[in-house]
C-alpha atoms as a PDB file:
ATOM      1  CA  UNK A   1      69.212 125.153  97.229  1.00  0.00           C
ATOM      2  CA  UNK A   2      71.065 127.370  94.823  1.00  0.00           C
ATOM      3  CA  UNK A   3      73.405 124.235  93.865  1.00  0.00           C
ATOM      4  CA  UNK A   4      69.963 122.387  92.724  1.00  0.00           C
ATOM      5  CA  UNK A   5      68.763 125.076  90.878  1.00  0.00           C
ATOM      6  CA  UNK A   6      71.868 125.389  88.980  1.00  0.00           C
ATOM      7  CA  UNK A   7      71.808 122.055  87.745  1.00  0.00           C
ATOM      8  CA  UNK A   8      68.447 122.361  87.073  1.00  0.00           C
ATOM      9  CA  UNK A   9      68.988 125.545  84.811  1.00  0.00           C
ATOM     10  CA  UNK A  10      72.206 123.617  83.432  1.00  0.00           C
ATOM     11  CA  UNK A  11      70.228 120.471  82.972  1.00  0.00           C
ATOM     12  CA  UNK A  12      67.681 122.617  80.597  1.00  0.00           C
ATOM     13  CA  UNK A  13      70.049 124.571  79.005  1.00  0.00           C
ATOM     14  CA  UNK A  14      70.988 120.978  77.809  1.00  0.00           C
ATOM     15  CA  UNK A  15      68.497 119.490  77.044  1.00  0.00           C
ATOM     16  CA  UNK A  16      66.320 122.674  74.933  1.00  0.00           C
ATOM     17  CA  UNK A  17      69.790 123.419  73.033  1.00  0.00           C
ATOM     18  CA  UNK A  18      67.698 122.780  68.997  1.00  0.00           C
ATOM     19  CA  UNK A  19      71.239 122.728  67.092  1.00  0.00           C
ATOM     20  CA  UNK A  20      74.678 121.081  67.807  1.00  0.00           C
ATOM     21  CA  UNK A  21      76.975 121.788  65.185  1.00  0.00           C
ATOM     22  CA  UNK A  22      79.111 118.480  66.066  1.00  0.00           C
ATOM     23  CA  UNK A  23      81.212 116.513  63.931  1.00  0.00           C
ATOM     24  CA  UNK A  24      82.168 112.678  64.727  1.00  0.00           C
ATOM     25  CA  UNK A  25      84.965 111.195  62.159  1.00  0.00           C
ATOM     26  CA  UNK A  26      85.166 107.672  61.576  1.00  0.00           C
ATOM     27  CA  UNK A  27      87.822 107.046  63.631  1.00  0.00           C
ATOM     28  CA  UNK A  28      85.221 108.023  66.806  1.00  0.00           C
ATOM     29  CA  UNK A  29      82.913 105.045  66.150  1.00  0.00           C
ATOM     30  CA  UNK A  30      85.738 102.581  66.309  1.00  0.00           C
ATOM     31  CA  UNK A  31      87.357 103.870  69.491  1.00  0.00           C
ATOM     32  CA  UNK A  32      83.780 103.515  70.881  1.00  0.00           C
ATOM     33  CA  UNK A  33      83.295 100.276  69.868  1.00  0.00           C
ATOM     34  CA  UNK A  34      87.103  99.469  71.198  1.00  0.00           C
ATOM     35  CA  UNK A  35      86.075 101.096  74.294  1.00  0.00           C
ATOM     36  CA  UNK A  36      82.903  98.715  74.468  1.00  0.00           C
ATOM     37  CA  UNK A  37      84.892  95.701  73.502  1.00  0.00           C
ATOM     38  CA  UNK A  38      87.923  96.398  76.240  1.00  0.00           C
ATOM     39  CA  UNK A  39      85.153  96.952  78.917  1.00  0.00           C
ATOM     40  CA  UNK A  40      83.473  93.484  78.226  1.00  0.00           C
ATOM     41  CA  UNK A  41      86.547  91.693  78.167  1.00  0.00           C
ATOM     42  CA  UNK A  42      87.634  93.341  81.122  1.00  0.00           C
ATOM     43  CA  UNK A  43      84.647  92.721  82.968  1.00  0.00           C
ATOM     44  CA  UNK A  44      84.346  88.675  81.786  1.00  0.00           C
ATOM     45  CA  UNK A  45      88.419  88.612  83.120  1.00  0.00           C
ATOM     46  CA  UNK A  46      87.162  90.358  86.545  1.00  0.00           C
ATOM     47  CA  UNK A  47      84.446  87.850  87.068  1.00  0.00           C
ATOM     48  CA  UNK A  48      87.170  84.728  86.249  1.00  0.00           C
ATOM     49  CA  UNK A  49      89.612  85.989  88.484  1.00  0.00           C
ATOM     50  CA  UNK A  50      86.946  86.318  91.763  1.00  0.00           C
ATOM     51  CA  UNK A  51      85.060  82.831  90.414  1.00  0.00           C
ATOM     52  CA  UNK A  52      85.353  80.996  92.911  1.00  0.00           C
ATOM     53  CA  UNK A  53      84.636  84.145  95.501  1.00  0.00           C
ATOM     54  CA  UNK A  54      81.778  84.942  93.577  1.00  0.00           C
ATOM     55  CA  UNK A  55      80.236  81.382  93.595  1.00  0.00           C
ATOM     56  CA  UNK A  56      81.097  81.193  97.804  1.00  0.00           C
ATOM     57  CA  UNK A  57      79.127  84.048  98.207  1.00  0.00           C
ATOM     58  CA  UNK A  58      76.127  82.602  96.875  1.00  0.00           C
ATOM     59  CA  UNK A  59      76.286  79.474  97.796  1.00  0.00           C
ATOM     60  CA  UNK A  60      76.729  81.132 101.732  1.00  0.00           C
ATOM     61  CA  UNK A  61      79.943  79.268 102.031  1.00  0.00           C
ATOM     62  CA  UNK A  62      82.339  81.157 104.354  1.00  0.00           C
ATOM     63  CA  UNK A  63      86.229  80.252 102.906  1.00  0.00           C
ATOM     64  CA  UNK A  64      89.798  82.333 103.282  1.00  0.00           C
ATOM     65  CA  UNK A  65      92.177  84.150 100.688  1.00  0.00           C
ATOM     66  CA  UNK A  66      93.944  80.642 101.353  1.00  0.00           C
ATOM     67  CA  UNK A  67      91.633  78.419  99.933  1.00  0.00           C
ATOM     68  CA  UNK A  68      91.989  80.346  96.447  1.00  0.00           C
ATOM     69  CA  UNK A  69      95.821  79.952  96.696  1.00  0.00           C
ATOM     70  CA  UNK A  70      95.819  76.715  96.887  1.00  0.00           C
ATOM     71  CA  UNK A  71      92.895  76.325  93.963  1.00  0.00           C
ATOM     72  CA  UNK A  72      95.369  78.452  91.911  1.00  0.00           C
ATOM     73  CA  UNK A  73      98.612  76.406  92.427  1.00  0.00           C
ATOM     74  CA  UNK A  74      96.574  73.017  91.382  1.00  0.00           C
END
């Protein structure tokens, strides 16, 4: 009980806060967007690498470690 009202009181302390002196420099917008652009092409390598477990799984196909192996080395 006293943890949920803390982050209750911290959650409005948050969120009623009228002024943030803050300052973002240039440089902060492009290491966000590099931080976008590593995550999508991290995710799109992810999903090649487990292809072929990803499309098994839907398709309710059971198959092995093996089997990819072997798809690999063709």
């Amino acid at each position: 009980m006293k943890t949920r009202n803390i982050l209750i009181l911290c959650f409005l302390a948050f969120v009623c806060t009228l002024d943030a002196s803050a300052y973002l420099d240039p440089g902060s917008g492009s290491y966000i967007l590099q931080m976008i652009i590593a995550g999508a092409v991290g995710g799109a390598y992810a999903i090649k690498l487990y292809w072929q477990r990803l499309v098994g799984f839907f398709k309710g196909s059971s198959s092995n470690e093996n089997d990819f192996l072997e798809a690999d080395e063709e």
